[in-house]
Protein backbone atom coordinates (compact mmCIF):
# COMPACT_ATOMS: atom_id res chain seq x y z
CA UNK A 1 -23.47 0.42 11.78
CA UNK A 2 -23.24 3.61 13.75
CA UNK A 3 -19.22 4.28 15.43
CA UNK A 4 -20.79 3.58 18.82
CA UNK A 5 -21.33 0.11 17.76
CA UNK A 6 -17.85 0.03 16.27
CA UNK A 7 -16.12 0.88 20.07
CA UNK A 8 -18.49 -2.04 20.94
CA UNK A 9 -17.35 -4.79 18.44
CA UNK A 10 -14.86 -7.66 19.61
CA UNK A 11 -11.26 -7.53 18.37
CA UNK A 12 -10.74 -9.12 14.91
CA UNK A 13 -8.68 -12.36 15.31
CA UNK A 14 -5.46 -12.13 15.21
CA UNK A 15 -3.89 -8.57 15.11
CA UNK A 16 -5.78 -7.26 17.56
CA UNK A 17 -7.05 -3.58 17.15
CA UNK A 18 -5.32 -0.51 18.69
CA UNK A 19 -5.80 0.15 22.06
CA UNK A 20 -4.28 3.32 23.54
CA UNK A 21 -2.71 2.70 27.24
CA UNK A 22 -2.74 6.44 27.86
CA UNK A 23 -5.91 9.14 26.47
CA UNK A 24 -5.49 12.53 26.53
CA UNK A 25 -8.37 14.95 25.83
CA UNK A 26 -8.32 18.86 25.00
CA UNK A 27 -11.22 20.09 27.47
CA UNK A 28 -13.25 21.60 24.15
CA UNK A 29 -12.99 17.87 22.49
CA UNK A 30 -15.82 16.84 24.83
CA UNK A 31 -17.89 19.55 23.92
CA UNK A 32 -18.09 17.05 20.77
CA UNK A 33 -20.07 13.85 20.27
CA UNK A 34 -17.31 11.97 19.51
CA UNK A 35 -15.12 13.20 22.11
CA UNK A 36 -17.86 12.11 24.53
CA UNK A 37 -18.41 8.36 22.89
CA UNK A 38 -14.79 8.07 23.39
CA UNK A 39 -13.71 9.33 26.90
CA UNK A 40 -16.75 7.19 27.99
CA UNK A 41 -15.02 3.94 25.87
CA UNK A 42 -11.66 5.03 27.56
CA UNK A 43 -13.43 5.29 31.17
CA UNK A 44 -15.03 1.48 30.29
CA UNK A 45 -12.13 0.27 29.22
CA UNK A 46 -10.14 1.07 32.45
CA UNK A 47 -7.60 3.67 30.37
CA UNK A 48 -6.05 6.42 32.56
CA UNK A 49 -6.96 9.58 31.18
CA UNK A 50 -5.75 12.60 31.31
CA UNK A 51 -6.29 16.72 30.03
CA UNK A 52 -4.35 18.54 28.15
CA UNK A 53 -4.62 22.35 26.99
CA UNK A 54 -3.64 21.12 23.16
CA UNK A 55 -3.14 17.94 21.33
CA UNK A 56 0.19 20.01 19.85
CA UNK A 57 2.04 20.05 23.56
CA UNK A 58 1.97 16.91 25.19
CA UNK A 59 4.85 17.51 27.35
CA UNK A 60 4.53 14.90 30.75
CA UNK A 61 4.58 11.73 28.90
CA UNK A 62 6.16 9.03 31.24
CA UNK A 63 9.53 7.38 30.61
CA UNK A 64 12.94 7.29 31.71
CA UNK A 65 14.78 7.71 28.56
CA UNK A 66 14.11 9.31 25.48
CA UNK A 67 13.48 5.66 23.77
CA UNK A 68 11.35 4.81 26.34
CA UNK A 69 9.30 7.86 26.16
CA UNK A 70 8.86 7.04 22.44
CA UNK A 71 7.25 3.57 22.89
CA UNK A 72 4.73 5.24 25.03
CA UNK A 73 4.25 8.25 23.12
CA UNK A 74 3.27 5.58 20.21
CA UNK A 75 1.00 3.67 22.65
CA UNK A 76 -0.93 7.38 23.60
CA UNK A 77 -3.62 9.10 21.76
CA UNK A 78 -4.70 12.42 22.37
CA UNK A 79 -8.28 13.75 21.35
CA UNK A 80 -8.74 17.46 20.09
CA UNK A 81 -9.84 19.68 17.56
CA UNK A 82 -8.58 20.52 14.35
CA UNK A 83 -7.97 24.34 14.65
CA UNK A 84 -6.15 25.00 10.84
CA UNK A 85 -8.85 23.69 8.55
CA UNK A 86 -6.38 24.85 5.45
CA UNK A 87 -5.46 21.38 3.99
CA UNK A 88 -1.97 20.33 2.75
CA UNK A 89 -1.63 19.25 -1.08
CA UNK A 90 -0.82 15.55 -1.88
CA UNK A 91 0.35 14.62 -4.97
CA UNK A 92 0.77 12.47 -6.61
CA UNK A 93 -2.35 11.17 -4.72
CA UNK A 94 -4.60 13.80 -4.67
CA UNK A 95 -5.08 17.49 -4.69
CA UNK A 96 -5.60 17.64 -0.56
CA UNK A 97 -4.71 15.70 2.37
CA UNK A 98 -8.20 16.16 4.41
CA UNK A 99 -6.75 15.84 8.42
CA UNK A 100 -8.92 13.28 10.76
CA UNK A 101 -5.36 12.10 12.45
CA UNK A 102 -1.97 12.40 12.75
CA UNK A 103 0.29 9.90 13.97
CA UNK A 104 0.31 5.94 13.99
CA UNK A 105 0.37 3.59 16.19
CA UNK A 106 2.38 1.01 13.71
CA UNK A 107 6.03 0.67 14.25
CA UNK A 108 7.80 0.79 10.89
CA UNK A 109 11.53 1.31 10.66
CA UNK A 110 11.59 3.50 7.25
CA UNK A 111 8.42 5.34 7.71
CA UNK A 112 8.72 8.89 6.80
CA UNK A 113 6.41 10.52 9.91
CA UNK A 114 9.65 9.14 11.68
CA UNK A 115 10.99 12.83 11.02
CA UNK A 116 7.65 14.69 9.74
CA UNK A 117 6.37 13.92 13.23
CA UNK A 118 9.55 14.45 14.91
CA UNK A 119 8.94 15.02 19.22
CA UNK A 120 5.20 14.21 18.59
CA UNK A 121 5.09 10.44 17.54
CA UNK A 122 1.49 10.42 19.75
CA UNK A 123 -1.65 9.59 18.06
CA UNK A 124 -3.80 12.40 17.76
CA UNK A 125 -7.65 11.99 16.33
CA UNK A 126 -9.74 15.12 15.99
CA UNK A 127 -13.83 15.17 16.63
CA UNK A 128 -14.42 18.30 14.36
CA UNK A 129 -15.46 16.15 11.74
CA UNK A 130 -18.37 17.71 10.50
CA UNK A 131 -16.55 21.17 10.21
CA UNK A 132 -13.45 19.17 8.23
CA UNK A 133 -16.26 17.75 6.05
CA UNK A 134 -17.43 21.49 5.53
CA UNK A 135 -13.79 22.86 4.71
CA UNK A 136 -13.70 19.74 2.61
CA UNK A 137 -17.05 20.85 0.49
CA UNK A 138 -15.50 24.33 0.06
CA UNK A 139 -12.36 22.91 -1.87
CA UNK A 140 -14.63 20.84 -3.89
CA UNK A 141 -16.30 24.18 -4.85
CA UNK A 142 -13.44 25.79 -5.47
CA UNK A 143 -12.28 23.17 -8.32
CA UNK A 144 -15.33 22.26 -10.04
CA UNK A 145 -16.13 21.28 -13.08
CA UNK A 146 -12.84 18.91 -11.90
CA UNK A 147 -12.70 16.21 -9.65
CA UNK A 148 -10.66 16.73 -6.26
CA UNK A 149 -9.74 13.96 -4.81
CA UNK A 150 -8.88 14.12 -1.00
CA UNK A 151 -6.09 11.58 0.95
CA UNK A 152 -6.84 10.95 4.29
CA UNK A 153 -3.82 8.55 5.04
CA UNK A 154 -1.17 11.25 4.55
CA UNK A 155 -0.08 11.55 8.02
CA UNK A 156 -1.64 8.57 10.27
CA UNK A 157 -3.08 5.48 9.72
CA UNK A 158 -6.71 5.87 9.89
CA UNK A 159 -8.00 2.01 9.31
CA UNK A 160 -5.88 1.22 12.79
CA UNK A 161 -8.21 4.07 14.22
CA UNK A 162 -11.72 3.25 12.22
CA UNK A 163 -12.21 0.98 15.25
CA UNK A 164 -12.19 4.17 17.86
CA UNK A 165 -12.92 7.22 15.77
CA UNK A 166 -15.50 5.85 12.95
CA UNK A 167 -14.39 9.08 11.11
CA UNK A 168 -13.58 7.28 7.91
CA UNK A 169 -17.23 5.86 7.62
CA UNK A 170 -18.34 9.31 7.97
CA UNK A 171 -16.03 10.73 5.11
CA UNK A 172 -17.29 7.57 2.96
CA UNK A 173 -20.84 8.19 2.96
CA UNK A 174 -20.15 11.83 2.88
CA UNK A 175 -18.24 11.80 -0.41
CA UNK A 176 -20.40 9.60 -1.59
CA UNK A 177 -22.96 12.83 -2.15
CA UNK A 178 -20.70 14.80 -3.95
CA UNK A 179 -20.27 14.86 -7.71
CA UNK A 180 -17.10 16.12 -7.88
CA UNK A 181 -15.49 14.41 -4.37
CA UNK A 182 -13.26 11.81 -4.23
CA UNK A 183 -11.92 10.02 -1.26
CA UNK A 184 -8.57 7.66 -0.72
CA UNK A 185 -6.89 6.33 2.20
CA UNK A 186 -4.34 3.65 2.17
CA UNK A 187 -3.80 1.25 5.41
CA UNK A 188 -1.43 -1.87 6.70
CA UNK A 189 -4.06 -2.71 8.99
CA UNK A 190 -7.33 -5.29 8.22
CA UNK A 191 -9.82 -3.80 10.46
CA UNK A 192 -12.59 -2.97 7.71
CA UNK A 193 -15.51 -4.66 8.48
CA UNK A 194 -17.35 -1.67 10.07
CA UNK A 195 -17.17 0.07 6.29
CA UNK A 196 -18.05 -2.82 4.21
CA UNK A 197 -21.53 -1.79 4.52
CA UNK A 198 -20.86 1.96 4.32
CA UNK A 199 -22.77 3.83 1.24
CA UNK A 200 -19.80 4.67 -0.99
CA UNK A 201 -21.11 5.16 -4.80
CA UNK A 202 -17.33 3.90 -5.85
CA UNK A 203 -16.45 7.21 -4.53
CA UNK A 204 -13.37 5.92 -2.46
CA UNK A 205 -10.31 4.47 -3.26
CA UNK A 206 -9.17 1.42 -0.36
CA UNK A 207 -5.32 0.57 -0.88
CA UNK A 208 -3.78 -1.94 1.04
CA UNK A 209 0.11 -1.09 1.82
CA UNK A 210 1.77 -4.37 1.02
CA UNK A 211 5.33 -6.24 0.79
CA UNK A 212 7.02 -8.88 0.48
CA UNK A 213 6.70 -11.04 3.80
CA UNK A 214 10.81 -10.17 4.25
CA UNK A 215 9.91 -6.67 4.83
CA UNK A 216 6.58 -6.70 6.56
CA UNK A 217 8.71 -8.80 9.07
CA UNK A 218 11.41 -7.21 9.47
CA UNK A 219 10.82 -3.34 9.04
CA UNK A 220 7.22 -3.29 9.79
CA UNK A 221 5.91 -4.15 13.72
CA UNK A 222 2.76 -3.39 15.33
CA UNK A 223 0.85 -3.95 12.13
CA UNK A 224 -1.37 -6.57 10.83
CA UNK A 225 -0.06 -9.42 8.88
CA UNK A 226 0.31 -9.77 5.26
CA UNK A 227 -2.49 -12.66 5.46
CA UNK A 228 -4.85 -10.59 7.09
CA UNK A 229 -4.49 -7.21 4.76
CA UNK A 230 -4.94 -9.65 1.72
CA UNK A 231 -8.42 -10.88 3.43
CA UNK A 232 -9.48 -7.18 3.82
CA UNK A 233 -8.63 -6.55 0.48
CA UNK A 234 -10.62 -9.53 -0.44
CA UNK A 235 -13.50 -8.17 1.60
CA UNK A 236 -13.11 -4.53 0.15
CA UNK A 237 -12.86 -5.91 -3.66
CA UNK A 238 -16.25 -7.41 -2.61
CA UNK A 239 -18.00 -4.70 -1.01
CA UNK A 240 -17.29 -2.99 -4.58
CA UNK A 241 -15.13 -0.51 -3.69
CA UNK A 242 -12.19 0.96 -6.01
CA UNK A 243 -9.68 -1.11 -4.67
CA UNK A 244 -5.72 -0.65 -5.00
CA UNK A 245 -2.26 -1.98 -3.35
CA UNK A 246 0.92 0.06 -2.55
CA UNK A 247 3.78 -1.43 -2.43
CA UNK A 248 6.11 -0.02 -0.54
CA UNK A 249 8.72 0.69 0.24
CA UNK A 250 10.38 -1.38 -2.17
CA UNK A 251 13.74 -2.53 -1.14
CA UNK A 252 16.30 -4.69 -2.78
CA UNK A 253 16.90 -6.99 -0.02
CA UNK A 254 18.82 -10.16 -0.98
CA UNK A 255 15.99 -12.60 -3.00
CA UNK A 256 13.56 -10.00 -3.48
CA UNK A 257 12.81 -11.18 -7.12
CA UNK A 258 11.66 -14.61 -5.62
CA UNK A 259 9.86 -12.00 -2.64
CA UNK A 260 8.02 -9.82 -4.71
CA UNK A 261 6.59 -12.29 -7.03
CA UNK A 262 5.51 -14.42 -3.82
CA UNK A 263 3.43 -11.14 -3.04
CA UNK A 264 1.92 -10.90 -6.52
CA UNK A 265 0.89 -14.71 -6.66
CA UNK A 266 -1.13 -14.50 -3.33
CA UNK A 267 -2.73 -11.40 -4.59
CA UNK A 268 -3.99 -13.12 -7.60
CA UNK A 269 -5.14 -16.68 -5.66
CA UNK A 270 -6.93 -14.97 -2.69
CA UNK A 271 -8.59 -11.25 -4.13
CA UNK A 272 -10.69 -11.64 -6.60
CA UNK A 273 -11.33 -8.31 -8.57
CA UNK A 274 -13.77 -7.06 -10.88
CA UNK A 275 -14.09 -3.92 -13.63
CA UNK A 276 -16.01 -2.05 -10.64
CA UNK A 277 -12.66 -2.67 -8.27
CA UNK A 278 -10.83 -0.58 -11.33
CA UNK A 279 -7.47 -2.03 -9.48
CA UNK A 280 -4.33 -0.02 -9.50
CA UNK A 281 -1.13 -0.19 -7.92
CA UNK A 282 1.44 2.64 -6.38
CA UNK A 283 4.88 1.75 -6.23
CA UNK A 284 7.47 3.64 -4.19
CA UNK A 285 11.01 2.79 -3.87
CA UNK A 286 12.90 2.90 -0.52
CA UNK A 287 14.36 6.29 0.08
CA UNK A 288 15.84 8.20 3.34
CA UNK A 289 17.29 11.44 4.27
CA UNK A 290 20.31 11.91 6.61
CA UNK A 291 17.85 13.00 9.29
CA UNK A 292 15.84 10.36 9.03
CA UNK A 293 18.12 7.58 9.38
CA UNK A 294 19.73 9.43 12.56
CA UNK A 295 16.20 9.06 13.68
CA UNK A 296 15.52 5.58 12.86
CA UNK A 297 19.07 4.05 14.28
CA UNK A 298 17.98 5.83 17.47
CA UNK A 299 14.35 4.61 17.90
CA UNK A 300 15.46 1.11 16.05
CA UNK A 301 19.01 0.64 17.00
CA UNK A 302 18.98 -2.94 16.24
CA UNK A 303 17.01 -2.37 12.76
CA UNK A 304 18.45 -4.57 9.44
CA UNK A 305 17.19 -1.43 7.42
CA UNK A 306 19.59 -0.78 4.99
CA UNK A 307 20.73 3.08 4.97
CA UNK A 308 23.99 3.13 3.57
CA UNK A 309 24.83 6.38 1.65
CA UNK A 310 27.56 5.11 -0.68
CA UNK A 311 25.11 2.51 -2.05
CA UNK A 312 22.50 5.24 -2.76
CA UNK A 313 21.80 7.87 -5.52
CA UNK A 314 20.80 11.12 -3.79
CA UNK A 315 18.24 13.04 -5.57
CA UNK A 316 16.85 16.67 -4.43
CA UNK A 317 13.18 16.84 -3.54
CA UNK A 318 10.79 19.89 -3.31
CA UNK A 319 11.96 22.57 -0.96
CA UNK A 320 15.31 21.61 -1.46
CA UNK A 321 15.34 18.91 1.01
CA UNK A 322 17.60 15.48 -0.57
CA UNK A 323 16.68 12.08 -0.02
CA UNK A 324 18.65 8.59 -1.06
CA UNK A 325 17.62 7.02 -3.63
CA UNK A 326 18.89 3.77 -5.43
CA UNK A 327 20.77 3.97 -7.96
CA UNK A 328 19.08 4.50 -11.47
CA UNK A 329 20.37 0.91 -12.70
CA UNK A 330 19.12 -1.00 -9.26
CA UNK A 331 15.76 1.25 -9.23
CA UNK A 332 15.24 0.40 -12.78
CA UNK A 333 15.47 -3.59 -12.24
CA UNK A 334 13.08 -2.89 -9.30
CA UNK A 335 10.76 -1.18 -11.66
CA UNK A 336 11.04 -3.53 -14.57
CA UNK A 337 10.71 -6.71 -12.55
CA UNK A 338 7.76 -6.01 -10.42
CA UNK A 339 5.80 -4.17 -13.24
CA UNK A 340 5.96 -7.25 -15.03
CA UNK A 341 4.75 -9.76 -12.08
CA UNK A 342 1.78 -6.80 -12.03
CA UNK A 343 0.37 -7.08 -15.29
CA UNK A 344 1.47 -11.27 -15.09
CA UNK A 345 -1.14 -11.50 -12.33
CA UNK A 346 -3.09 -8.83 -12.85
CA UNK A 347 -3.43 -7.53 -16.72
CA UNK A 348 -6.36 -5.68 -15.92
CA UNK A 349 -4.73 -3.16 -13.39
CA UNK A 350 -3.31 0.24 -13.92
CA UNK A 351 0.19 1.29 -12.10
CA UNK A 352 -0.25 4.90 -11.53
CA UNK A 353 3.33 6.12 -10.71
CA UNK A 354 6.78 4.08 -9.72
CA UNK A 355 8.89 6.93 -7.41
């Protein structure tokens, strides 16, 4: 299925797939075949559309206050070019983030591109792809006889794009030629069905984000259901990709035991795995920084997100920047409790890192 066809394709039932209500292109961007396919989708589709020198200064968003401009900003994508083809590390994923967005359309209260994103909470995609794929083939070089394994969920959510961009098709079958290339990308939306055909030689990782239902309710808008991630996992584990779940953040809201071992039981009933899925599991517990939840009670002022301090541990990160942690005892039950729902449900699975 070619990304043309993928523009074409109905919305999924249910969570419906992203649709921007303001496009912005950089002029060069239509110089590009996918730039083209998608200001002509945006024209079809009765969009407004507008040009913009870069997708890094999008300065005349509408909006009467700076919450309102925010809403929109998250409901605006902007098509460009990837100038800086040097990619970020990203462990403990992998060894590079490789860039085919930045920004997300989902609406989640804790989410760290809350800050990392700060005034630019647009959507940006970029239709360079085949000279990211190049850059991409030069770091592979550069490390063999090892693996490198790229991340291409570091800063956006490129499932909720797959349906405009079909860049992550593109990086499947691509790293699907290389030896020594490995591809992840981790997602909290369902809209998969244009890769489950998609050449992939178990070269790349799917992981569904998941949680108990408290959270995805609460702390997690804009996204697609807990029901309908499990069914795209279902549909991944099938299509015989490496399949694995993150869950997180994990947060000790009141009854989470009874919460996270609800999540682990429907994981079991309704995706059935096999050796070639090689399932693992990523857990990360909730954390924040004192910018971040100045951030997040601004956007979210009504939010039930936990942040207070005197209830945390704070631990220093890299660069010297602190975050809030709970406290060893509290992230220890966390650990212990869901670990063993895991390997209850799912013996056969690897947990490669709690944090």
């Amino acid at each position: 299925m070619t990304p043309t066809s993928t523009l074409e394709r109905r919305p999924a039932a249910g969570t419906k797939p992203f649709r921007p209500d303001l496009v912005y292109f950089e002029p060069a961007a239509l110089d590009y075949a996918m730039g083209k396919r998608i200001h002509e989708w945006a024209q079809e589709q009765g969009i407004p559309i507008r040009m913009t020198s870069s997708h890094n200064r999008i300065t005349n968003l509408p909006g009467e206050s700076e919450l309102e401009k925010y809403k929109i900003a998250k409901r605006t994508l902007v098509v460009g070019i990837r100038k800086t083809l040097k990619f970020d590390t990203s462990k403990p994923s992998a060894e590079y983030a490789i860039p085919i967005g930045t920004g997300c359309m989902g609406h989640c209260h804790y989410c760290y591109l809350q800050t990392t994103l700060g005034a630019k909470p647009y959507v940006r995609i970029y239709v360079n792809i085949d000279e990211i794929l190049e850059a991409a083939q030069g770091y592979i070089a550069e490390r063999e006889p090892e693996i490198t394994r790229f991340e291409a969920a570091c800063t956006s959510d490129p499932v909720g794009l797959e349906p405009i961009t079909g860049s992550l098709k593109r990086l499947i079958e691509f790293m699907a030629d290389q030896p020594l290339g490995r591809l992840r990308f981790v997602t909290k939306y369902h809209h998969v069905d244009s890769l489950l055909d998609a050449r992939h030689n178990g070269h790349t990782r799917i992981r569904f984000s998941v949680n108990a239902d408290y959270v995805i309710r609460n702390f997690e808008p804009a996204t697609s259901r807990l029901e309908e991630r499990i069914e795209a996992a279902g549909k991944v584990a099938g299509a015989g990709y490496p399949l694995g779940f993150i869950i997180a953040p994990i947060i000790g809201f009141d009854g989470w035991e009874e919460g996270y071992s609800e999540l682990l039981r429907k994981l079991r009933e309704q995706v059935q795995v096999t050796p070639q899925n090689d399932l693992t599991f990523e857990l990360i517990q909730h954390r924040f920084t004192k910018t971040a939840k100045r951030v997040i009670e601004q956007r979210y002022p009504k939010t039930k997100l936990e942040m207070d301090e005197a209830k945390r541990k704070y631990k220093w990160g890299r660069y010297g920047i602190g975050k809030y942690v709970y406290p060893n005892e509290q992230a220890e039950a966390l650990r212990e409790f869901i670990t063993e729902q895991i390997f209850a449900h799912f013996p056969e699975a690897r947990i490669e890192y709690f944090t």
